[in-house]
C-alpha atoms as a PDB file:
ATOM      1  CA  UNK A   1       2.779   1.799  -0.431  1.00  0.00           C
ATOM      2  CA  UNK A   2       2.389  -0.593  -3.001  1.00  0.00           C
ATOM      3  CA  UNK A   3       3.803  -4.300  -3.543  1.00  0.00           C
ATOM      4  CA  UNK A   4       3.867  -7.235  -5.976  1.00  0.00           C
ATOM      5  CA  UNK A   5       1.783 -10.255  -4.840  1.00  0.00           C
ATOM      6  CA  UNK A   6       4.573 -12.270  -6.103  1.00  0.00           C
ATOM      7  CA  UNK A   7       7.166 -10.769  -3.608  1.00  0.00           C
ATOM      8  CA  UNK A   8       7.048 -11.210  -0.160  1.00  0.00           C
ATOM      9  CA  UNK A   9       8.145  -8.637   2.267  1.00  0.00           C
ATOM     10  CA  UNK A  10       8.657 -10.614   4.965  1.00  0.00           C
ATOM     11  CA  UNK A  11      12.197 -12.011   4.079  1.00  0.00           C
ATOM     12  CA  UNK A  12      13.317  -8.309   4.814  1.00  0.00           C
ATOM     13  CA  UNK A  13      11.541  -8.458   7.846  1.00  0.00           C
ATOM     14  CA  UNK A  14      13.369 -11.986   8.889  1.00  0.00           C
ATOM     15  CA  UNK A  15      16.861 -10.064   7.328  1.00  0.00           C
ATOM     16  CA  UNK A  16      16.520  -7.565   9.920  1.00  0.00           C
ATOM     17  CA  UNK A  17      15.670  -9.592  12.810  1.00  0.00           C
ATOM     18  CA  UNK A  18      18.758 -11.741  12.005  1.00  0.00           C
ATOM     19  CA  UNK A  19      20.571  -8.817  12.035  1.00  0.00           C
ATOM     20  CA  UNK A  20      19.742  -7.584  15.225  1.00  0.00           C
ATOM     21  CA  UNK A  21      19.985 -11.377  16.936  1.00  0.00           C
ATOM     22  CA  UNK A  22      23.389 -11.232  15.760  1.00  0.00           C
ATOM     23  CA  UNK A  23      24.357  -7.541  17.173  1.00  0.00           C
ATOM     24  CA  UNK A  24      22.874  -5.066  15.202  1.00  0.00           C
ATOM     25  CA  UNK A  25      22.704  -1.606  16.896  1.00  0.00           C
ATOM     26  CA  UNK A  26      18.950  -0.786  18.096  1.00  0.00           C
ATOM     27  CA  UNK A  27      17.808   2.627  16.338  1.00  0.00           C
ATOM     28  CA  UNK A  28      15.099   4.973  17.042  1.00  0.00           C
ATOM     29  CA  UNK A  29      12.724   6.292  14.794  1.00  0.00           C
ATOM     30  CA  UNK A  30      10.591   9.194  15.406  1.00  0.00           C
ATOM     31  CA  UNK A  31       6.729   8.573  14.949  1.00  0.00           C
ATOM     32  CA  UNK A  32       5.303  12.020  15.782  1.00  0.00           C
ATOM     33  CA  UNK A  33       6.763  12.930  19.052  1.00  0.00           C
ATOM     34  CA  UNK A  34       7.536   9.326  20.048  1.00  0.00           C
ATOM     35  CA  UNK A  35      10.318   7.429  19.867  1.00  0.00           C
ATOM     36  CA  UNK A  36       9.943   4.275  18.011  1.00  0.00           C
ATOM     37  CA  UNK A  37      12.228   1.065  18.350  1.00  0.00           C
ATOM     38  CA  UNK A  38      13.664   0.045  15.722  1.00  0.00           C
ATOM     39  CA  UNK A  39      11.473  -3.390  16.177  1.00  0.00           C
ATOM     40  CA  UNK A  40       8.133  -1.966  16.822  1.00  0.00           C
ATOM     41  CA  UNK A  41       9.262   0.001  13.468  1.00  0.00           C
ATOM     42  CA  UNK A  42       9.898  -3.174  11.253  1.00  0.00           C
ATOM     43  CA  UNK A  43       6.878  -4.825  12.850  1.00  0.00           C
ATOM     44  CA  UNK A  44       4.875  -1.919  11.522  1.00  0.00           C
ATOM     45  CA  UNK A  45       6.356  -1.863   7.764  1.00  0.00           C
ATOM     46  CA  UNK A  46       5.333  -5.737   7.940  1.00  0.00           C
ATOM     47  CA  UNK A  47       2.294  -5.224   9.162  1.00  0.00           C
ATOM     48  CA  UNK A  48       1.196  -2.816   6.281  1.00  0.00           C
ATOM     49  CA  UNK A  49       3.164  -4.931   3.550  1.00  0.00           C
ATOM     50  CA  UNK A  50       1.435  -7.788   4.783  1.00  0.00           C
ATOM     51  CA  UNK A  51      -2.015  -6.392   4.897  1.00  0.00           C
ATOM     52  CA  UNK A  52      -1.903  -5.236   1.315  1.00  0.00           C
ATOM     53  CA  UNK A  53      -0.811  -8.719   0.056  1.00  0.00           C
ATOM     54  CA  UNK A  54      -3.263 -10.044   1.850  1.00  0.00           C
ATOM     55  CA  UNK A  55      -5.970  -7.881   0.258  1.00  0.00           C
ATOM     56  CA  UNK A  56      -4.409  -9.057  -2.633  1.00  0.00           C
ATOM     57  CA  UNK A  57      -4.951 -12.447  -1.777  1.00  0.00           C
ATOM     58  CA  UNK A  58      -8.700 -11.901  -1.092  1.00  0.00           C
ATOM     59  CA  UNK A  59      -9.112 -10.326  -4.507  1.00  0.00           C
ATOM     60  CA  UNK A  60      -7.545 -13.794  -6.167  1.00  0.00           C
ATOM     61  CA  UNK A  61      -9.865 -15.668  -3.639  1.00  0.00           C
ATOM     62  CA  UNK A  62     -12.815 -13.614  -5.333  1.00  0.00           C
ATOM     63  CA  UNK A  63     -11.951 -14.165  -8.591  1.00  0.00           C
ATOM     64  CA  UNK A  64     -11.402 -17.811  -8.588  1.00  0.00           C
ATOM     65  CA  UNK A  65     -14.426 -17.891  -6.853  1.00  0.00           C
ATOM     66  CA  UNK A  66     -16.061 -16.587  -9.873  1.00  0.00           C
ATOM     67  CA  UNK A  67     -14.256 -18.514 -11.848  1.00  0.00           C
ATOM     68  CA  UNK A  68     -15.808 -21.515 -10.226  1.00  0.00           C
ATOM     69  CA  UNK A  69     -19.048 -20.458 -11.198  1.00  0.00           C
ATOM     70  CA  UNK A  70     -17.997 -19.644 -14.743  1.00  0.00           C
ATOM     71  CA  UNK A  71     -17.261 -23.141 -15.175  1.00  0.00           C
ATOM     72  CA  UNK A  72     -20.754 -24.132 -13.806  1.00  0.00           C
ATOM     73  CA  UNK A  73     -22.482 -21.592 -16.102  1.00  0.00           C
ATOM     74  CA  UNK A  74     -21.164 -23.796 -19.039  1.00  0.00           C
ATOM     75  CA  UNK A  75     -24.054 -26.567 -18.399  1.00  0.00           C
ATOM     76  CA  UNK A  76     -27.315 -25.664 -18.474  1.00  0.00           C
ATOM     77  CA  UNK A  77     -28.106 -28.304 -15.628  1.00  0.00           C
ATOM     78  CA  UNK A  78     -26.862 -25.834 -13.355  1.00  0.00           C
ATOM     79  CA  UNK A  79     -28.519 -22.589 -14.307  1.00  0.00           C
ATOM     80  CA  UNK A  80     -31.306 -23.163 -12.099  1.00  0.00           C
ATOM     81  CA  UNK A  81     -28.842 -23.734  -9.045  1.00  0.00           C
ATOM     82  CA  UNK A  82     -26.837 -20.694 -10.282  1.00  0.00           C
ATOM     83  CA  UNK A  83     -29.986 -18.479 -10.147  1.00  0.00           C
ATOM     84  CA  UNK A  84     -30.926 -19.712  -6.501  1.00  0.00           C
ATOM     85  CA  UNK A  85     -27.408 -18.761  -5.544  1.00  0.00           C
ATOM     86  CA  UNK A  86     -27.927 -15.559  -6.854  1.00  0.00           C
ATOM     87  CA  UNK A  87     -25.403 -15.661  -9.345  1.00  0.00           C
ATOM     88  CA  UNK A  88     -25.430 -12.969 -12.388  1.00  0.00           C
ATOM     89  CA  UNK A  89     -24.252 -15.489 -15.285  1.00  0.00           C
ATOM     90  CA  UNK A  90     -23.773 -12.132 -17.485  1.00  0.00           C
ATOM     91  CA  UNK A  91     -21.388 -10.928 -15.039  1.00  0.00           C
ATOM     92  CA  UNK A  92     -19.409 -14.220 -14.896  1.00  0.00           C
ATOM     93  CA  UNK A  93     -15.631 -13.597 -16.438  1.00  0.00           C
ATOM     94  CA  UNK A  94     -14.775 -15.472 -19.477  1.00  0.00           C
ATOM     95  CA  UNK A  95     -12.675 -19.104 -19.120  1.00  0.00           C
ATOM     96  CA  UNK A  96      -9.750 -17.689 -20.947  1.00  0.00           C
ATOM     97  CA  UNK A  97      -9.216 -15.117 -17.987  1.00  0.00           C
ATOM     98  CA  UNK A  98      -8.309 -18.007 -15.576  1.00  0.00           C
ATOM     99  CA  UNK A  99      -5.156 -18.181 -17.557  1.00  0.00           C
ATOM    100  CA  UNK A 100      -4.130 -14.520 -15.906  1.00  0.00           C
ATOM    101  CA  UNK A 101      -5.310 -15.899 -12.641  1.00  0.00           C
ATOM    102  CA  UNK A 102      -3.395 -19.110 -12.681  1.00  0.00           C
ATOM    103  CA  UNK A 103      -0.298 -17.262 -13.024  1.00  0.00           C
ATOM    104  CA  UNK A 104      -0.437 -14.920 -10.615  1.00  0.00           C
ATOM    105  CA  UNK A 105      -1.986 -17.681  -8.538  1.00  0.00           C
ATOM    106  CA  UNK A 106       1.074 -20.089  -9.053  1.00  0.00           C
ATOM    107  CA  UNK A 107       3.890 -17.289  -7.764  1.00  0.00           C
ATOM    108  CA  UNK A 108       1.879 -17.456  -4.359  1.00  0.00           C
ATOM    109  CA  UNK A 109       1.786 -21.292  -4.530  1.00  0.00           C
ATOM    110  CA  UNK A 110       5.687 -21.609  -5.024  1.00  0.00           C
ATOM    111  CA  UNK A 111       6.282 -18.518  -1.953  1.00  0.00           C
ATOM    112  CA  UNK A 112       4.052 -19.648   0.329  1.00  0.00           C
ATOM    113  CA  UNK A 113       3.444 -23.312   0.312  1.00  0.00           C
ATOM    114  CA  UNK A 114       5.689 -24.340  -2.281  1.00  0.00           C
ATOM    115  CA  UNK A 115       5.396 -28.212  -1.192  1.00  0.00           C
ATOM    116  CA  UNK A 116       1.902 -27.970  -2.579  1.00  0.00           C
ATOM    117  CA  UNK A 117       3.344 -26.771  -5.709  1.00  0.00           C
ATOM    118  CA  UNK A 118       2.840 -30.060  -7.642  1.00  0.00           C
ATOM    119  CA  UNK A 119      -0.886 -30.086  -6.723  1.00  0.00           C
ATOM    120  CA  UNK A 120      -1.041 -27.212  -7.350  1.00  0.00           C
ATOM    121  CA  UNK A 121       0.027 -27.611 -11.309  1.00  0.00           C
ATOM    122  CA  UNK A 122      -1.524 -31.235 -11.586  1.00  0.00           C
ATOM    123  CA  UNK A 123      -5.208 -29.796 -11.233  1.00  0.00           C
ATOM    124  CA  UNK A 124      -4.545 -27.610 -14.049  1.00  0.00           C
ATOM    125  CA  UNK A 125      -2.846 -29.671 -16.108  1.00  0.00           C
ATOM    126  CA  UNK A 126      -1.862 -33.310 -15.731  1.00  0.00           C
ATOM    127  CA  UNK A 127       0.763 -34.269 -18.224  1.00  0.00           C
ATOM    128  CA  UNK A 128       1.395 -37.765 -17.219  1.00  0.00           C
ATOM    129  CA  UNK A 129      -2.420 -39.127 -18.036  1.00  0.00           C
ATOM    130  CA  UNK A 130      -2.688 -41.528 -20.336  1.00  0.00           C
ATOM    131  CA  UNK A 131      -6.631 -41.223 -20.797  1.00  0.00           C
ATOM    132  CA  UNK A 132      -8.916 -38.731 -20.730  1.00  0.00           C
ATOM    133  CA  UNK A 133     -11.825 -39.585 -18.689  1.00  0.00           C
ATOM    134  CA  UNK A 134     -13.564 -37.746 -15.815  1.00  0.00           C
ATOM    135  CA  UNK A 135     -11.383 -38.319 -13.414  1.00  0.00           C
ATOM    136  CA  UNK A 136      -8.078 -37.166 -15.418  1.00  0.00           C
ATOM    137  CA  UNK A 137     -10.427 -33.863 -16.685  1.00  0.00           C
ATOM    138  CA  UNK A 138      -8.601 -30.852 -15.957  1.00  0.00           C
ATOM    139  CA  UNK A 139      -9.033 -26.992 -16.127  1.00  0.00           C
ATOM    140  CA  UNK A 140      -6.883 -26.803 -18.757  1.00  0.00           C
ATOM    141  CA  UNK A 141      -9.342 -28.620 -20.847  1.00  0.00           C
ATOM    142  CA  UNK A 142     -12.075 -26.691 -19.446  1.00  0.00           C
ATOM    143  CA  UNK A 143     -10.569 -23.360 -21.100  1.00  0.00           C
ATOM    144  CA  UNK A 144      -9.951 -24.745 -23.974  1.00  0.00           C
ATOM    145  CA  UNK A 145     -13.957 -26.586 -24.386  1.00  0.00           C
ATOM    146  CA  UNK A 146     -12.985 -29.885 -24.626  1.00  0.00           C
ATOM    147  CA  UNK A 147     -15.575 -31.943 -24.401  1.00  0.00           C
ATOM    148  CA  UNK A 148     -16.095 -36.347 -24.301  1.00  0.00           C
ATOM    149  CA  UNK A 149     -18.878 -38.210 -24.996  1.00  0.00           C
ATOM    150  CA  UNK A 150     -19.422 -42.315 -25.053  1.00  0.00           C
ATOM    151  CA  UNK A 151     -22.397 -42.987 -26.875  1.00  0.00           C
ATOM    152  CA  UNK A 152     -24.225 -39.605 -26.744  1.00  0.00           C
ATOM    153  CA  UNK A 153     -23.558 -38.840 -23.408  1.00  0.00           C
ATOM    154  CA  UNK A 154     -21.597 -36.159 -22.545  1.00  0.00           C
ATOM    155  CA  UNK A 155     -19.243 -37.862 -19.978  1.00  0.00           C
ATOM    156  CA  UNK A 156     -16.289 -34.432 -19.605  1.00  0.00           C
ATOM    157  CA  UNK A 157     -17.231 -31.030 -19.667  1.00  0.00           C
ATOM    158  CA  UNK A 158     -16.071 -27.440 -18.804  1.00  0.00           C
ATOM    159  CA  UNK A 159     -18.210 -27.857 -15.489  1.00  0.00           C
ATOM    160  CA  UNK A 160     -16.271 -31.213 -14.725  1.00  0.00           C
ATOM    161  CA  UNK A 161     -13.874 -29.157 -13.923  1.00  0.00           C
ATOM    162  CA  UNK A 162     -15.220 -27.339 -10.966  1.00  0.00           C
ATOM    163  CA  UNK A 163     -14.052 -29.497  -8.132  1.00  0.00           C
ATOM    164  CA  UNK A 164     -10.344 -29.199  -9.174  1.00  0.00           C
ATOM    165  CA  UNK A 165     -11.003 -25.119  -9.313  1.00  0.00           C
ATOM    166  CA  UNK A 166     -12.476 -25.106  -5.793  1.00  0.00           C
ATOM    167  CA  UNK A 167      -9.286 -27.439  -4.720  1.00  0.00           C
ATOM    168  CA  UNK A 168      -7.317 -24.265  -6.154  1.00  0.00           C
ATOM    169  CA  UNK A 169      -8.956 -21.833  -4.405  1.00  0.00           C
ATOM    170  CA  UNK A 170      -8.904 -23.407  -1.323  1.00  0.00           C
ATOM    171  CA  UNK A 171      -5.353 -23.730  -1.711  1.00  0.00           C
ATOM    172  CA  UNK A 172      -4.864 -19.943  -2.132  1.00  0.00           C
ATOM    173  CA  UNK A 173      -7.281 -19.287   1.055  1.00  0.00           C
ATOM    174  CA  UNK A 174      -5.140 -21.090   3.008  1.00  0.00           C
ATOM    175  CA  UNK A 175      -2.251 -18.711   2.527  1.00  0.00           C
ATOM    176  CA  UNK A 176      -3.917 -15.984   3.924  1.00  0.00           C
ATOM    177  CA  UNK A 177      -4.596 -18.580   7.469  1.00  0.00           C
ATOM    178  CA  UNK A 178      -0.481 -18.924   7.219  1.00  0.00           C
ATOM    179  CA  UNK A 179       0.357 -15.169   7.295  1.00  0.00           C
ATOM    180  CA  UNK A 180      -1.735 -14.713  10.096  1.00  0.00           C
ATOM    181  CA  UNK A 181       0.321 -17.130  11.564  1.00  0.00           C
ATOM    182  CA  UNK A 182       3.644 -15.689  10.619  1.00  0.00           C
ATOM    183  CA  UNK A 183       2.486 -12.200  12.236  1.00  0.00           C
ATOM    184  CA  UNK A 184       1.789 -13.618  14.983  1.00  0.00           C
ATOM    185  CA  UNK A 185       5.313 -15.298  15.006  1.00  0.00           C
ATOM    186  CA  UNK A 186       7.331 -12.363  13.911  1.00  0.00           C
ATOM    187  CA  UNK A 187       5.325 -10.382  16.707  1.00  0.00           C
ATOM    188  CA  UNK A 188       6.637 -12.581  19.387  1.00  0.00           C
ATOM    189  CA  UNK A 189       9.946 -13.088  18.236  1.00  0.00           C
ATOM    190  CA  UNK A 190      10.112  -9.046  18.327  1.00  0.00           C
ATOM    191  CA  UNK A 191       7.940  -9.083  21.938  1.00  0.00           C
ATOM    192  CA  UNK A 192      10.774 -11.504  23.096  1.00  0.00           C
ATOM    193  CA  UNK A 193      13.538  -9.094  22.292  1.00  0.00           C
ATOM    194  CA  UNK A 194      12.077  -5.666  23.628  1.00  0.00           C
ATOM    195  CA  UNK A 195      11.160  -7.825  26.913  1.00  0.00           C
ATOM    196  CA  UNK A 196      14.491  -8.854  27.432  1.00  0.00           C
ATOM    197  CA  UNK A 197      16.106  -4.861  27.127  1.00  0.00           C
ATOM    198  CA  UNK A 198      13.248  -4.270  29.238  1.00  0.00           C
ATOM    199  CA  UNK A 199      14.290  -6.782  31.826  1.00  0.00           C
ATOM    200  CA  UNK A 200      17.610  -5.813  31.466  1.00  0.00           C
ATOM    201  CA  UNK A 201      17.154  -2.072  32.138  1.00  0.00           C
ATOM    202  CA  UNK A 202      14.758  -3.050  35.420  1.00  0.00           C
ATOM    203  CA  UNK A 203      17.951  -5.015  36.248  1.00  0.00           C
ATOM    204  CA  UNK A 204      20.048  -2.025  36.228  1.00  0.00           C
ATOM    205  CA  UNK A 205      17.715   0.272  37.947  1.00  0.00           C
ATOM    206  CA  UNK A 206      17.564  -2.281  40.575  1.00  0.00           C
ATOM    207  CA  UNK A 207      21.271  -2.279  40.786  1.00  0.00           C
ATOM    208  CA  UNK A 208      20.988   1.455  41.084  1.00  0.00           C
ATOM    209  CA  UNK A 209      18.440   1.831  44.469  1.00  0.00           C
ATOM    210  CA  UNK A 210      15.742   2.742  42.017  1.00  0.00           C
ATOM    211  CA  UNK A 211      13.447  -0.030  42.970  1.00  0.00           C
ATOM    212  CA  UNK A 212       9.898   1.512  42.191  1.00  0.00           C
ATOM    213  CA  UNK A 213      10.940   1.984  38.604  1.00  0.00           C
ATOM    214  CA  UNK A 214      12.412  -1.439  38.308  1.00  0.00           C
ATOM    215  CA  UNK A 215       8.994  -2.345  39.612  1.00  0.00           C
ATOM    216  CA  UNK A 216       6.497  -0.441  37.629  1.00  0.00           C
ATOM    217  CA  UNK A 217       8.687  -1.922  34.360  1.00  0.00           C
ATOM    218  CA  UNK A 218       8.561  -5.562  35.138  1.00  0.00           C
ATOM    219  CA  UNK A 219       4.365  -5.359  36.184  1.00  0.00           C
ATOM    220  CA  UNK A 220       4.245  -4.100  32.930  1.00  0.00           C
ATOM    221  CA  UNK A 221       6.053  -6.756  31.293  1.00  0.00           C
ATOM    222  CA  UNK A 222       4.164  -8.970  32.793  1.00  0.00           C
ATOM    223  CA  UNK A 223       0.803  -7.244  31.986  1.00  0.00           C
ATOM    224  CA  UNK A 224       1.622  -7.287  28.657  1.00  0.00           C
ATOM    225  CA  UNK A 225       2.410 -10.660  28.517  1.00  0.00           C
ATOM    226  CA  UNK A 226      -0.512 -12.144  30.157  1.00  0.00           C
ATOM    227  CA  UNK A 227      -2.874  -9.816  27.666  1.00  0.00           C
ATOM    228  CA  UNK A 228      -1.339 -11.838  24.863  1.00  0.00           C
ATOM    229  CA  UNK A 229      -1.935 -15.293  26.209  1.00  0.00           C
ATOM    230  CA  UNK A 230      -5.232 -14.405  26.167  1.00  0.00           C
ATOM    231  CA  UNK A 231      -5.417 -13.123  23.194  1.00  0.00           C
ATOM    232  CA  UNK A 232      -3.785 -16.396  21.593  1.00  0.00           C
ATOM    233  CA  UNK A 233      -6.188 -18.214  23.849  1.00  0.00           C
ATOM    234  CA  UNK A 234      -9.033 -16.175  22.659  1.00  0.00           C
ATOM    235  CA  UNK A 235     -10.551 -15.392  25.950  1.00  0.00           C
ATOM    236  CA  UNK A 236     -12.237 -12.492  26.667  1.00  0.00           C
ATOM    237  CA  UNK A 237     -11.284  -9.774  29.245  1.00  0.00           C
ATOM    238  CA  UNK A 238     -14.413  -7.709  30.244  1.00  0.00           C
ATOM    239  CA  UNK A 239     -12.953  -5.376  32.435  1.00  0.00           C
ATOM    240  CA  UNK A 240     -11.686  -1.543  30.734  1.00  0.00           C
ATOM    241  CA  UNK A 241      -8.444  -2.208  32.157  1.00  0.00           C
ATOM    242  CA  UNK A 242      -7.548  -5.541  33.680  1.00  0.00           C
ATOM    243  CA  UNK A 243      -4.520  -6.003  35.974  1.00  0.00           C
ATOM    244  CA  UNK A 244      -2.223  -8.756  36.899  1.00  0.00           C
ATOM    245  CA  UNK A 245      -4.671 -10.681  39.192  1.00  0.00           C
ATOM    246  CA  UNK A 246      -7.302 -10.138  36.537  1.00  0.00           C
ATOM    247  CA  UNK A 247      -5.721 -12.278  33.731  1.00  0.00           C
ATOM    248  CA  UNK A 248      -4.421 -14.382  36.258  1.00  0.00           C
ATOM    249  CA  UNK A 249      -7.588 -15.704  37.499  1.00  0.00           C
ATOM    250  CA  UNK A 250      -8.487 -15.826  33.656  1.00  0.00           C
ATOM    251  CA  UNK A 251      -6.217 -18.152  32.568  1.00  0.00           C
ATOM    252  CA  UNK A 252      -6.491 -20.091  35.375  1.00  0.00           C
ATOM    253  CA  UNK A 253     -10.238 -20.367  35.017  1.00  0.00           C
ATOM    254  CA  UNK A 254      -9.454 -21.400  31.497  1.00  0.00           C
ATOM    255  CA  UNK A 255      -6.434 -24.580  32.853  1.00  0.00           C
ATOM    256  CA  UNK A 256      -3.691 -22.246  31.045  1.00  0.00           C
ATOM    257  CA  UNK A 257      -1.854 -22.051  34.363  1.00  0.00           C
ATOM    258  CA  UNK A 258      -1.831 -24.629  37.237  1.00  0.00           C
ATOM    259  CA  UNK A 259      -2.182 -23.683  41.041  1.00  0.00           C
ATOM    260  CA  UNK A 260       1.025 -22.984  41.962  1.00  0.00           C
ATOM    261  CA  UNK A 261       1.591 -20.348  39.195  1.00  0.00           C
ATOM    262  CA  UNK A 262      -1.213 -18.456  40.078  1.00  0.00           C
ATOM    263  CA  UNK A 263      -0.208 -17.957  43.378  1.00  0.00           C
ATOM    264  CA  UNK A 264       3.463 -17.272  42.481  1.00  0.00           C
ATOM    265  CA  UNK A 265       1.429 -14.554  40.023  1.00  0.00           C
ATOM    266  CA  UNK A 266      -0.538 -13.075  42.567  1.00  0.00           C
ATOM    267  CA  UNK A 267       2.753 -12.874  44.491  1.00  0.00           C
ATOM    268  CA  UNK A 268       3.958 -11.147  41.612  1.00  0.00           C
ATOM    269  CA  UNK A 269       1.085  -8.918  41.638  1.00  0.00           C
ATOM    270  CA  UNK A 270       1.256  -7.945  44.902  1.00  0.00           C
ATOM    271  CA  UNK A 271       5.247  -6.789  44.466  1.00  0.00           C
ATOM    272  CA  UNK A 272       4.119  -4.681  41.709  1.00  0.00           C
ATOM    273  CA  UNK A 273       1.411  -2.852  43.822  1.00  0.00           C
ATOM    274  CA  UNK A 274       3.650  -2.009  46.485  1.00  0.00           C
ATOM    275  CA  UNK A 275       6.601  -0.480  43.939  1.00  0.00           C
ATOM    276  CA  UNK A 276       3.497   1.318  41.727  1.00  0.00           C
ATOM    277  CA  UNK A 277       1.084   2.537  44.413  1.00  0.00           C
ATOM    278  CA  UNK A 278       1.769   1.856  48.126  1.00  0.00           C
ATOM    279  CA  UNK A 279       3.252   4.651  49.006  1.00  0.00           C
ATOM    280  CA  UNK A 280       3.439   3.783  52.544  1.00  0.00           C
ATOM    281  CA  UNK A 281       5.401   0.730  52.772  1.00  0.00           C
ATOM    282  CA  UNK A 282       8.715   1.203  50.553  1.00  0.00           C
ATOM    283  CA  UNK A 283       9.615  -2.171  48.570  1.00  0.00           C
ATOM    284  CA  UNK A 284      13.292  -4.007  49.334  1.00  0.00           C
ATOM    285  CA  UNK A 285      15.950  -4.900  47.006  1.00  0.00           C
ATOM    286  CA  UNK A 286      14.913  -8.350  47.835  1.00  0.00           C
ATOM    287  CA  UNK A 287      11.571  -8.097  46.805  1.00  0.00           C
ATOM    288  CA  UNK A 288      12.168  -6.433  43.222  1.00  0.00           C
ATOM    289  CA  UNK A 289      15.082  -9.247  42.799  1.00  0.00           C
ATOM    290  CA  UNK A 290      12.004 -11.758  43.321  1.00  0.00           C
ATOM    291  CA  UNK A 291       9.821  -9.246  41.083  1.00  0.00           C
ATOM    292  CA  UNK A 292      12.652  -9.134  38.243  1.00  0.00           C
ATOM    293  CA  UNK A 293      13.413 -13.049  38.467  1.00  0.00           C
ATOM    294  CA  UNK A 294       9.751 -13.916  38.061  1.00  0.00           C
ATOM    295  CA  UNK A 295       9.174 -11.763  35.263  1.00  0.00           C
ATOM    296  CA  UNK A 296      11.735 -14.090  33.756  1.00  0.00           C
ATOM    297  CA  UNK A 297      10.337 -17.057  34.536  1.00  0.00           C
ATOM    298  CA  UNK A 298       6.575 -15.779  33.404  1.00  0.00           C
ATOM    299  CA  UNK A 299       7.423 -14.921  30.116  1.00  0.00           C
ATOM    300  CA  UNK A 300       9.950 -18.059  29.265  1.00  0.00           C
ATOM    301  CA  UNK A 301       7.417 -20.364  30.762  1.00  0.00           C
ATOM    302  CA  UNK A 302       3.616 -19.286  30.564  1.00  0.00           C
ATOM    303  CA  UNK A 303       2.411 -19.194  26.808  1.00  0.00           C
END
């Protein structure tokens, strides 16, 4: 699967979620000899799309990066630091490639973060100045050699242009932070969605007498939910395979939750054990009401 850096595959991916927010039909697609919702399904094209552009983005990253040292290789004042760095000058691309790289560079600028657009442009080339002194030096007039001097001194090189060329790149890398962020988005938004048919069908089945399946679906809702609170909150679950109580007591260790909903979790807990393994003591309708109503109010409320 292959993609242009320049377009974004997301927008289908917010297309289709609007879609289904506003009715569409949920389809299945078959992934072996597993069904597939038709979210988990668009979460997984985006997932790939968005790992290849951000390979993508790493390569740019790289190759400004070299860039940057290109532009320091033009003074001799900074072989020595170049050397120490371990920096092959021979290997070092040529100025006039940055053009290439600017222009790919700029498509990302204007998808991504376009309000940094103008920053963006005005670190290559600032056509406003009315002087040309160090600090109105751009790349642009690092490509093309220009060069000042004031009474022998050299006062603008191709290396005074190194700062704006790290502001660049630094720009770019922090694309690749905001697509981790919109994955993370797009995943809950779709987590949302399959948790509500979830609750929905524990609802019925509840409706139905079959309260140990209504249950079993609503511990794991709640499992599942808890797992990605920690995740978000980067703590670290040491057991193989952690329960209910066990990321309960995490996040409480960590002032996620206060006291009152980790005892309504344990609670929680406790409902689930009794519809997944207690096989003596049957649970109530009453019970699995409390079990389905709290799952609401866990994943609405705990983040």
């Amino acid at each position: 699967m292959g993609c242009s850096i320049g377009c974004v595959h997301g927008g289908n991916i917010e297309f289709n979620l609007q879609n289904k927010r506003q009715g569409g039909c949920r389809i299945a697609f078959i992934d072996g000899d597993e069904p597939m919702a038709v979210d988990w399904w668009i979460l997984y094209i985006f997932l790939m799309d968005t790992q290849i552009i951000k390979n993508e983005l790493e390569k740019l990253v790289t190759e400004g990066e070299s860039i940057c040292y290109a532009l320091l290789a033009t003074d001799k004042k900074y072989e020595a630091q170049l050397k120490e760095m371990k920096k092959d000058l021979k290997s070092l691309p040529p100025l006039i490639y940055y053009e290439k790289w600017y222009t790919e560079v700029l498509l990302c600028i204007k998808k991504f973060i376009p309000d940094r657009i103008n920053d963006f442009i005005i670190l290559y080339k600032d056509e406003k100045r009315k002087k040309l002194d160090i600090l109105s030096y751009t790349i642009s007039d690092a490509i093309q050699g220009i060069t000042t001097n004031l009474r022998g001194d050299v006062i603008c090189s191709p290396s005074s242009a190194y700062k704006k060329m790290r502001q660049q790149v630094e720009m770019l890398r922090s694309i690749i932070k905001i697509i981790d962020s919109k994955i993370f988005t797009y995943e809950s938004e779709i987590r949302a969605d399959l948790f509500d048919s979830e609750i929905d069908s524990a609802t019925q089945l509840c409706q139905k007498g079959f309260l140990r399946a209504a249950g079993a679906i609503c511990g794991v809702i709640i499992e599942k939910h808890l797992e990605q609170i920690c995740i978000a909150h980067k703590l670290r679950i040491t057991k193989r395979d952690p329960t209910i109580n066990d990321f309960n007591e995490e996040i409480k260790k960590n002032n996620i939750i206060d006291i009152p909903t980790w005892r309504h979790l344990q609670l929680l807990a406790d409902i689930r054990n009794i519809c997944c393994h207690n096989k003596k003591q049957e649970p109530t309708k009453e019970q699995v009401q409390d079990l389905i109503n709290g799952t609401k109010k866990v994943i609405s409320t705990i983040f």
